[in-house]
PDB file of N, CA and C in Angstrom:
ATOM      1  N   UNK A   1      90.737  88.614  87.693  1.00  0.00           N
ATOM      2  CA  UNK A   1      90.763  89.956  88.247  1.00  0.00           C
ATOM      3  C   UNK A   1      91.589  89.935  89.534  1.00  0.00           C
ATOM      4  N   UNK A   2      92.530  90.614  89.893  1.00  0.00           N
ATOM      5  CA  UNK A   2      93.558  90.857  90.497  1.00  0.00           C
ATOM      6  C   UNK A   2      92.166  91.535  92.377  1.00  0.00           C
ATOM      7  N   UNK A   3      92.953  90.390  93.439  1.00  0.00           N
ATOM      8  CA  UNK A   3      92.379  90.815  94.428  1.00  0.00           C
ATOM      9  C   UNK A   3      93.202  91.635  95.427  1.00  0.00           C
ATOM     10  N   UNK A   4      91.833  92.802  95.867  1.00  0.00           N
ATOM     11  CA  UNK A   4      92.709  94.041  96.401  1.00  0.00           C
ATOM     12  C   UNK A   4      93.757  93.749  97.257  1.00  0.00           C
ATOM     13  N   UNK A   5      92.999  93.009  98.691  1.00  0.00           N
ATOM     14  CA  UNK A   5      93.779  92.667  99.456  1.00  0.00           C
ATOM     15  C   UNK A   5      95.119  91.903  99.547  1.00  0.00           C
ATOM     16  N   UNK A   6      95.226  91.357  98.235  1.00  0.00           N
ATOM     17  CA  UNK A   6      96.379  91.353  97.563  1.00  0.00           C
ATOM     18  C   UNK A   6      97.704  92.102  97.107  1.00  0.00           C
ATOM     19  N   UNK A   7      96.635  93.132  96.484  1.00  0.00           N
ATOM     20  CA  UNK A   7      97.518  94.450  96.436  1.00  0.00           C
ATOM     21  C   UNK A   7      98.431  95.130  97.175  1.00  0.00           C
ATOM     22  N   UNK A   8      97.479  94.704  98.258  1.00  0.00           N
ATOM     23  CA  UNK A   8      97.696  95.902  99.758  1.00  0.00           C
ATOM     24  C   UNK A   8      98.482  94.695 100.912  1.00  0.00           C
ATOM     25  N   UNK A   9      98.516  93.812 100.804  1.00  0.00           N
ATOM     26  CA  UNK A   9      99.051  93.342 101.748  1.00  0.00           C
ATOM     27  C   UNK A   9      99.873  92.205 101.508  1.00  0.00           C
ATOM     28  N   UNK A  10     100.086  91.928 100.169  1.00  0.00           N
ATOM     29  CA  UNK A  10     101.431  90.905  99.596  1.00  0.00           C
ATOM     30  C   UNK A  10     102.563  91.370  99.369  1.00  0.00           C
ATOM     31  N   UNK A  11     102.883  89.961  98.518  1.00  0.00           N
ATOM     32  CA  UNK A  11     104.564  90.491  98.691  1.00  0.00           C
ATOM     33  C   UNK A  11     105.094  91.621  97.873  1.00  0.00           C
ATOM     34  N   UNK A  12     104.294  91.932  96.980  1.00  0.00           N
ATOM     35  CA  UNK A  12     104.654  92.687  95.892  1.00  0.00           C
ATOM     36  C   UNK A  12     105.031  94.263  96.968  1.00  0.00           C
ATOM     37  N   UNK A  13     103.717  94.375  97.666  1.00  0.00           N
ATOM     38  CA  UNK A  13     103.296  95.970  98.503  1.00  0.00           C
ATOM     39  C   UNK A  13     104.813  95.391  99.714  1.00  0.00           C
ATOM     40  N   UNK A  14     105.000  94.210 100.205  1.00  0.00           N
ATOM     41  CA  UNK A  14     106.202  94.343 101.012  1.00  0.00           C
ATOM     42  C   UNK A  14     107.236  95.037 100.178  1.00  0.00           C
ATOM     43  N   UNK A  15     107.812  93.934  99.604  1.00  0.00           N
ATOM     44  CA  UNK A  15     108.884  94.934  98.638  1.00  0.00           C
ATOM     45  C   UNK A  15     109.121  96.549  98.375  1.00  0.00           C
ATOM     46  N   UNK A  16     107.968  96.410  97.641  1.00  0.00           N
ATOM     47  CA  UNK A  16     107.621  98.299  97.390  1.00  0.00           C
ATOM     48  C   UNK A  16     108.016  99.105  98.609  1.00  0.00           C
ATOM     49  N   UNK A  17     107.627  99.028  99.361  1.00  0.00           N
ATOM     50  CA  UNK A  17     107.750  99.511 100.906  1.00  0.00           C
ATOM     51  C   UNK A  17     109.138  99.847 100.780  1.00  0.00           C
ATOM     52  N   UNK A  18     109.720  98.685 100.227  1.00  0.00           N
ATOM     53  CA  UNK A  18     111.163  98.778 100.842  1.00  0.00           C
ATOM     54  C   UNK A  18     111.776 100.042  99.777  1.00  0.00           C
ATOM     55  N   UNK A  19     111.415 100.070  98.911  1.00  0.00           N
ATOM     56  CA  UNK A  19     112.026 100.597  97.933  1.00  0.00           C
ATOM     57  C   UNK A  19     111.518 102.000  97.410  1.00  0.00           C
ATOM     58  N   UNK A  20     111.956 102.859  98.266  1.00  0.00           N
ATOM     59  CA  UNK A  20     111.345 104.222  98.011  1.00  0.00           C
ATOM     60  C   UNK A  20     111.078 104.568  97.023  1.00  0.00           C
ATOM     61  N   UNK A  21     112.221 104.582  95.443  1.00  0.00           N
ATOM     62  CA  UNK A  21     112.120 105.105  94.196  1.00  0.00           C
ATOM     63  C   UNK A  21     111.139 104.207  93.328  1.00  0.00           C
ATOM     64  N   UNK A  22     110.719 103.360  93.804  1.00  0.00           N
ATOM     65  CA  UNK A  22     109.795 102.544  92.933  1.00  0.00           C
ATOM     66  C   UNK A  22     108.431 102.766  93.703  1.00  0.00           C
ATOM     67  N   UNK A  23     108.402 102.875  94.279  1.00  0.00           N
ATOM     68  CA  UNK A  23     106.879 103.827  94.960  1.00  0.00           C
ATOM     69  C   UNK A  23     106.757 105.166  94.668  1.00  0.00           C
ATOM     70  N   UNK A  24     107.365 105.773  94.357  1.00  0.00           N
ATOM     71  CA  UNK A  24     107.559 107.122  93.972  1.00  0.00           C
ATOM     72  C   UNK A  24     107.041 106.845  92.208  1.00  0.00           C
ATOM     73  N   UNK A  25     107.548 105.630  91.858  1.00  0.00           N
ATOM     74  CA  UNK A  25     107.354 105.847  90.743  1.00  0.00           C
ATOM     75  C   UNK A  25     105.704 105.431  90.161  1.00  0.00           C
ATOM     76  N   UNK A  26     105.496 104.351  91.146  1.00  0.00           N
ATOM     77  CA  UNK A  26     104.170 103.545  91.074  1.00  0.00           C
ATOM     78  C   UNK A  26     103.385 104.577  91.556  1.00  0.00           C
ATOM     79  N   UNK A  27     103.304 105.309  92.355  1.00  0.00           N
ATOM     80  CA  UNK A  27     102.450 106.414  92.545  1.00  0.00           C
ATOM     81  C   UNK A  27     102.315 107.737  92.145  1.00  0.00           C
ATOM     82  N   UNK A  28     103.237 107.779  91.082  1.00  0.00           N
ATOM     83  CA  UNK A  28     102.612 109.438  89.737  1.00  0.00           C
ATOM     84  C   UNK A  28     102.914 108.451  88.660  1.00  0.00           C
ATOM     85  N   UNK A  29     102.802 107.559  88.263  1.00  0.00           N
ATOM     86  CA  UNK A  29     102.265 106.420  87.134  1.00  0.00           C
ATOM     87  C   UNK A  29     100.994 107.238  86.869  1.00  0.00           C
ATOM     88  N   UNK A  30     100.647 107.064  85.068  1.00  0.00           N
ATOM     89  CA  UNK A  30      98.998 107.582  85.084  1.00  0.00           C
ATOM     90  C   UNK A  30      98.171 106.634  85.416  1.00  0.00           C
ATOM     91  N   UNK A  31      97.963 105.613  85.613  1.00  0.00           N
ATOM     92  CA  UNK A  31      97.693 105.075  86.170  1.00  0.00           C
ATOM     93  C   UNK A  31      96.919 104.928  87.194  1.00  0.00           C
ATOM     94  N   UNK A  32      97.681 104.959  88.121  1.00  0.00           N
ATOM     95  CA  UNK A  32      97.640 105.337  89.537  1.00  0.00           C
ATOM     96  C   UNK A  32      96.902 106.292  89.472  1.00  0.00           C
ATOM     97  N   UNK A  33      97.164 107.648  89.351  1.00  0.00           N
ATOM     98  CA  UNK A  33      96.731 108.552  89.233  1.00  0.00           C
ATOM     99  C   UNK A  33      95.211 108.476  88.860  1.00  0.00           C
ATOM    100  N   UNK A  34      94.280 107.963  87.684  1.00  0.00           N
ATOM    101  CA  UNK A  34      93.037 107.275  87.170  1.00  0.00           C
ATOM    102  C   UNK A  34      92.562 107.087  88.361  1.00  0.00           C
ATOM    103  N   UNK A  35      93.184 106.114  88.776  1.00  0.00           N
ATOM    104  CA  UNK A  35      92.613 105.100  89.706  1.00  0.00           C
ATOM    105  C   UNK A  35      92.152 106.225  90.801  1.00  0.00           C
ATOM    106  N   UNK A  36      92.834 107.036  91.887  1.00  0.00           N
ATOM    107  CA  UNK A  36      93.042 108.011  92.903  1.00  0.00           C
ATOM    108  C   UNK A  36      91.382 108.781  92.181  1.00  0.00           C
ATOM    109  N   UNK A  37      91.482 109.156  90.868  1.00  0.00           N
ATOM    110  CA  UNK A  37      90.350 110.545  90.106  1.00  0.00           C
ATOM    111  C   UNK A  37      88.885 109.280  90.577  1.00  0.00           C
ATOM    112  N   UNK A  38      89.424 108.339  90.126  1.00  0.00           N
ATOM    113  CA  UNK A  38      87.848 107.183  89.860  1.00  0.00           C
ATOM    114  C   UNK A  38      87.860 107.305  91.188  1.00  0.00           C
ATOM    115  N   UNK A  39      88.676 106.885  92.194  1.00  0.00           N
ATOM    116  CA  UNK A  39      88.341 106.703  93.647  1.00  0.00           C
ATOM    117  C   UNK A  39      87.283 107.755  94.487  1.00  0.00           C
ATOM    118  N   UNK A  40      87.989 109.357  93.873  1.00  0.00           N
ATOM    119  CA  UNK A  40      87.760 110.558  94.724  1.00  0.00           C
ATOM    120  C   UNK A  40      85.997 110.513  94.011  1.00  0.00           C
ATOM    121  N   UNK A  41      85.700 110.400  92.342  1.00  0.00           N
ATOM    122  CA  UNK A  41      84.763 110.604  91.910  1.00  0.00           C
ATOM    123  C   UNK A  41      83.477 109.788  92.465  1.00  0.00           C
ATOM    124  N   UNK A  42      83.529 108.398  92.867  1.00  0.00           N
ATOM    125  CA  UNK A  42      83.076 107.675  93.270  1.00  0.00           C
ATOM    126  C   UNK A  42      82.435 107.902  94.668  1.00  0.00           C
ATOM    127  N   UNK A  43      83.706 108.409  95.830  1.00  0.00           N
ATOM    128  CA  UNK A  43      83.039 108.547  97.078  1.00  0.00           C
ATOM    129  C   UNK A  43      83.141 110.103  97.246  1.00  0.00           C
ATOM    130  N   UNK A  44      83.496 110.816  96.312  1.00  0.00           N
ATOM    131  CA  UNK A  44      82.838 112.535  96.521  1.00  0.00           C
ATOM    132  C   UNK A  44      84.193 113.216  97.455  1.00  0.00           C
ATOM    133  N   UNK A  45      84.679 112.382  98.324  1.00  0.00           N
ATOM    134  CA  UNK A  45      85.797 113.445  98.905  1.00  0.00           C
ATOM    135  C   UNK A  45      86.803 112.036  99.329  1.00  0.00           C
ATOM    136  N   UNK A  46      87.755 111.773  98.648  1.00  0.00           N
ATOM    137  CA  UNK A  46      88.695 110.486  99.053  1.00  0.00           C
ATOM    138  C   UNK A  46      89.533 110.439 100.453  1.00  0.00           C
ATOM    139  N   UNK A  47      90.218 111.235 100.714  1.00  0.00           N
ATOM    140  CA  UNK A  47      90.483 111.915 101.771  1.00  0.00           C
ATOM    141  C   UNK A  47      89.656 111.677 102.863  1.00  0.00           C
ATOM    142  N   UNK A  48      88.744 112.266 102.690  1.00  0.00           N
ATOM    143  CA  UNK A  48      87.687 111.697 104.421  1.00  0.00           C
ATOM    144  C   UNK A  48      87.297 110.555 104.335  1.00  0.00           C
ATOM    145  N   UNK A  49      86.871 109.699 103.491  1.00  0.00           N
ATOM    146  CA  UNK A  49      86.837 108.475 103.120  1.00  0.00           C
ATOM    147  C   UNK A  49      87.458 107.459 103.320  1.00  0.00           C
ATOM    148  N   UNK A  50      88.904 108.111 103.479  1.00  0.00           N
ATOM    149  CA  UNK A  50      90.243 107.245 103.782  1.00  0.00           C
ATOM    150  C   UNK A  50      90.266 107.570 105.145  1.00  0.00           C
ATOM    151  N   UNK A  51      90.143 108.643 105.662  1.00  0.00           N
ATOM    152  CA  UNK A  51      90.293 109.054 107.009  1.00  0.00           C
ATOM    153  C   UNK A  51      88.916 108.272 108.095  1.00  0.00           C
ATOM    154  N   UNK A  52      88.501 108.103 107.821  1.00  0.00           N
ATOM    155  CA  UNK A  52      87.042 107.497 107.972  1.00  0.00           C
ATOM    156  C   UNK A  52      87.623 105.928 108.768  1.00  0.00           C
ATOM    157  N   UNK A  53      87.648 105.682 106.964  1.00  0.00           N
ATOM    158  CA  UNK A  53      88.300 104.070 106.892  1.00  0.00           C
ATOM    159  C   UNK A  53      89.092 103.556 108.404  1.00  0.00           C
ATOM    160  N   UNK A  54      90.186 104.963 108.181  1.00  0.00           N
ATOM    161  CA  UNK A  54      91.557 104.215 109.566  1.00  0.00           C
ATOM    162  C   UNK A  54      90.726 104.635 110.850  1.00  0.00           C
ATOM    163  N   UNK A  55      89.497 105.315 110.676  1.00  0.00           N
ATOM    164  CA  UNK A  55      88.829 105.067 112.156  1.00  0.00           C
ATOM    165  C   UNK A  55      88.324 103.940 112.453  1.00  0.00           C
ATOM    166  N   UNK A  56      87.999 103.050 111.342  1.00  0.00           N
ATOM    167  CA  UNK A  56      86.956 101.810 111.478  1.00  0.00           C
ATOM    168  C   UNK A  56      86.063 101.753 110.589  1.00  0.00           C
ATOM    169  N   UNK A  57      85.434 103.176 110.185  1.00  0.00           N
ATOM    170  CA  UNK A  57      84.279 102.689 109.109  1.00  0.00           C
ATOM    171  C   UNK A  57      84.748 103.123 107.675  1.00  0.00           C
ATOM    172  N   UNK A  58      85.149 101.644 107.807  1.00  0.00           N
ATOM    173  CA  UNK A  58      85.368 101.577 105.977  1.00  0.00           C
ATOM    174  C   UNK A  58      84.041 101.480 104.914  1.00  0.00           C
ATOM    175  N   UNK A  59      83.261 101.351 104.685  1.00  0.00           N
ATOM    176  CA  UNK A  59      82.215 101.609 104.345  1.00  0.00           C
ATOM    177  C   UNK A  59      82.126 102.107 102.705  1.00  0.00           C
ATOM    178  N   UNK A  60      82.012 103.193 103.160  1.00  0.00           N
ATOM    179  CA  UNK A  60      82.835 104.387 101.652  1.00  0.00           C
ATOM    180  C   UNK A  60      83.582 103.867 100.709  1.00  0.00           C
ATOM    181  N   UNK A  61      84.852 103.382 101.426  1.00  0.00           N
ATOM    182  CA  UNK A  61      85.948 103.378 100.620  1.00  0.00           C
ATOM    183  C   UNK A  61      85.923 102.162  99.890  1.00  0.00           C
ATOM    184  N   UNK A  62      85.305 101.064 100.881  1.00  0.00           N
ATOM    185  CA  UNK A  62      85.624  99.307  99.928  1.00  0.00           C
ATOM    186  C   UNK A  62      84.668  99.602  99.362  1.00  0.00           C
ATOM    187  N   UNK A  63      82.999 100.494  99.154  1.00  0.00           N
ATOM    188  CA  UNK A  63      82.516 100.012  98.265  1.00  0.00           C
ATOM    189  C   UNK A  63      82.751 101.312  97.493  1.00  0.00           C
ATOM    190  N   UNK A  64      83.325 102.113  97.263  1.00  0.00           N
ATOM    191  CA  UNK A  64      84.384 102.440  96.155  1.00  0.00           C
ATOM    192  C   UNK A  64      85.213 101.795  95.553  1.00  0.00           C
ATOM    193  N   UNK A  65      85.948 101.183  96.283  1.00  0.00           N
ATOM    194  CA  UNK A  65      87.050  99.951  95.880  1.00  0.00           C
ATOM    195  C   UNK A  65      86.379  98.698  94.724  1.00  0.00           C
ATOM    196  N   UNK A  66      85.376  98.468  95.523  1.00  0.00           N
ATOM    197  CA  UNK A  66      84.380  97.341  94.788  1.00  0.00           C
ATOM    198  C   UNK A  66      83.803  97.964  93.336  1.00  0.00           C
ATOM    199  N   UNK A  67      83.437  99.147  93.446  1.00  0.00           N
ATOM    200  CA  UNK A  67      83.104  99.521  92.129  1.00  0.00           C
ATOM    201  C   UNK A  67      84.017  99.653  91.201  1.00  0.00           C
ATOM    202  N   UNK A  68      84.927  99.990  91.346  1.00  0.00           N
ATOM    203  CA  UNK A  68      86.428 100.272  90.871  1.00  0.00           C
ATOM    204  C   UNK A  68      86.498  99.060  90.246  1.00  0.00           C
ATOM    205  N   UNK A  69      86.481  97.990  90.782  1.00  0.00           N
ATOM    206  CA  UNK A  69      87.204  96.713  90.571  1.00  0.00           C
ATOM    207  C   UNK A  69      85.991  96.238  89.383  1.00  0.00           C
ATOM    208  N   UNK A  70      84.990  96.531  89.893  1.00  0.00           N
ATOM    209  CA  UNK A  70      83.399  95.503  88.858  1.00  0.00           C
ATOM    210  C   UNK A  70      83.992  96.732  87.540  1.00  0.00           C
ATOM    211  N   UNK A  71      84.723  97.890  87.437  1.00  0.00           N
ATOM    212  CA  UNK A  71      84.446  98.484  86.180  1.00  0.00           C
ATOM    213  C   UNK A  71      85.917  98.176  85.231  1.00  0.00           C
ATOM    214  N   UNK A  72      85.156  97.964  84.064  1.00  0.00           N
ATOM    215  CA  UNK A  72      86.328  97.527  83.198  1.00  0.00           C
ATOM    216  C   UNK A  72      87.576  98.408  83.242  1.00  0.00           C
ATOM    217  N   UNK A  73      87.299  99.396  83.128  1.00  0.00           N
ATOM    218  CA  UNK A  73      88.570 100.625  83.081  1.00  0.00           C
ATOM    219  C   UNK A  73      89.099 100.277  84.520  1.00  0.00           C
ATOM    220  N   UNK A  74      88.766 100.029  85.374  1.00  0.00           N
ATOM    221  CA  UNK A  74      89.047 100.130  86.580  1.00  0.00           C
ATOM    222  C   UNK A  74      90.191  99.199  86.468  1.00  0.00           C
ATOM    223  N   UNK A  75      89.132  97.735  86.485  1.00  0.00           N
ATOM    224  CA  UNK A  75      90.140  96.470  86.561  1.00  0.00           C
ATOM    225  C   UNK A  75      91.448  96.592  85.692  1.00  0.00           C
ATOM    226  N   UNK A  76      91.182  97.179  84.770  1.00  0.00           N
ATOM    227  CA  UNK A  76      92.763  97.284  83.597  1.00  0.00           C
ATOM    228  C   UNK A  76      93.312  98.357  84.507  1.00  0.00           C
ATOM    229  N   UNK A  77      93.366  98.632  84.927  1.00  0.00           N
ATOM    230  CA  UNK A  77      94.157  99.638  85.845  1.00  0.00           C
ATOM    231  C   UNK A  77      94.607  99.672  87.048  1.00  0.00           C
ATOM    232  N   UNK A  78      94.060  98.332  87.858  1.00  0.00           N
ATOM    233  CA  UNK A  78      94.493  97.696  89.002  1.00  0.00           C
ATOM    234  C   UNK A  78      95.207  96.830  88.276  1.00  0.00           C
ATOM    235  N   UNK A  79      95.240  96.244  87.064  1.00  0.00           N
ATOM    236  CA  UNK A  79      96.038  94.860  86.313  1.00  0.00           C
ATOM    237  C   UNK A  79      97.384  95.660  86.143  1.00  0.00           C
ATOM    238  N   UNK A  80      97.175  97.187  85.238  1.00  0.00           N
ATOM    239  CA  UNK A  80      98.252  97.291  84.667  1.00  0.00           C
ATOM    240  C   UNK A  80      99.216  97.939  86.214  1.00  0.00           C
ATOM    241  N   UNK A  81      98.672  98.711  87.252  1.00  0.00           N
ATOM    242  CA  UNK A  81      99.035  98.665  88.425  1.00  0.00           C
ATOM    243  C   UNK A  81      99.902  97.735  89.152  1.00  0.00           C
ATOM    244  N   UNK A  82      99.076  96.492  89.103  1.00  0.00           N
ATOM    245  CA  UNK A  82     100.000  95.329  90.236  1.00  0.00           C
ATOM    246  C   UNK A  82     101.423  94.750  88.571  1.00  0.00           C
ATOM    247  N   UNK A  83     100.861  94.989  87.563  1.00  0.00           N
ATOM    248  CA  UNK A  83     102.187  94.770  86.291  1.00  0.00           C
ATOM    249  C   UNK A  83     103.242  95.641  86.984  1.00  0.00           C
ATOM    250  N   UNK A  84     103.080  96.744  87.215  1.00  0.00           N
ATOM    251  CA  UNK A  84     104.321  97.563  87.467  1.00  0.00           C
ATOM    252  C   UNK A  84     104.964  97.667  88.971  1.00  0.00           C
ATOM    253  N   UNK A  85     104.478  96.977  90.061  1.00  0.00           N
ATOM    254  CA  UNK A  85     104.691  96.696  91.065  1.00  0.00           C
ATOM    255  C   UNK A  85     105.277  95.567  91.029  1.00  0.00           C
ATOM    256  N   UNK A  86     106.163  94.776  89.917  1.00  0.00           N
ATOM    257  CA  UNK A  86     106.843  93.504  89.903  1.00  0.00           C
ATOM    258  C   UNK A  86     108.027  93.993  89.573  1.00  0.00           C
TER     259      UNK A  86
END
């Protein structure tokens, strides 16, 4: 199972960064998109959750994240996710 902090802070997410049209693309992927619906469904409003987070209390969001990850649909969707970020 593919680890988040991985996601978010390797080389793959450097790259991406660099490359506007491939973030554009990785992020209206359906995919992606799943992932964002499971996220919002999970902690009820994603948005404040995230906003929360960059204050300090992440709370909400990793154990959204964590559920995400323990659920099968989830994990195939962070897999097929970091697939298309190569």
């Amino acid at each position: 199972m593919p680890n988040f902090d991985e996601l978010l802070q390797g080389k793959e997410a450097s790259r991406l960064m660099k490359d506007p049209s491939k973030l554009e693309k990785l992020r209206d992927a359906p995919e992606t998109q799943r992932i964002f619906a499971m996220l919002s469904q999970s902690t009820g409003d994603l948005e404040s959750a995230a906003e929360r987070a960059a204050k300090g209390d992440a709370s909400q969001l990793a154990g959204a994240i964590r559920r995400l990850m323990n659920d099968p649909e989830g994990a195939k969707l962070i897999q097929k996710m970091r697939e298309n970020m190569k």
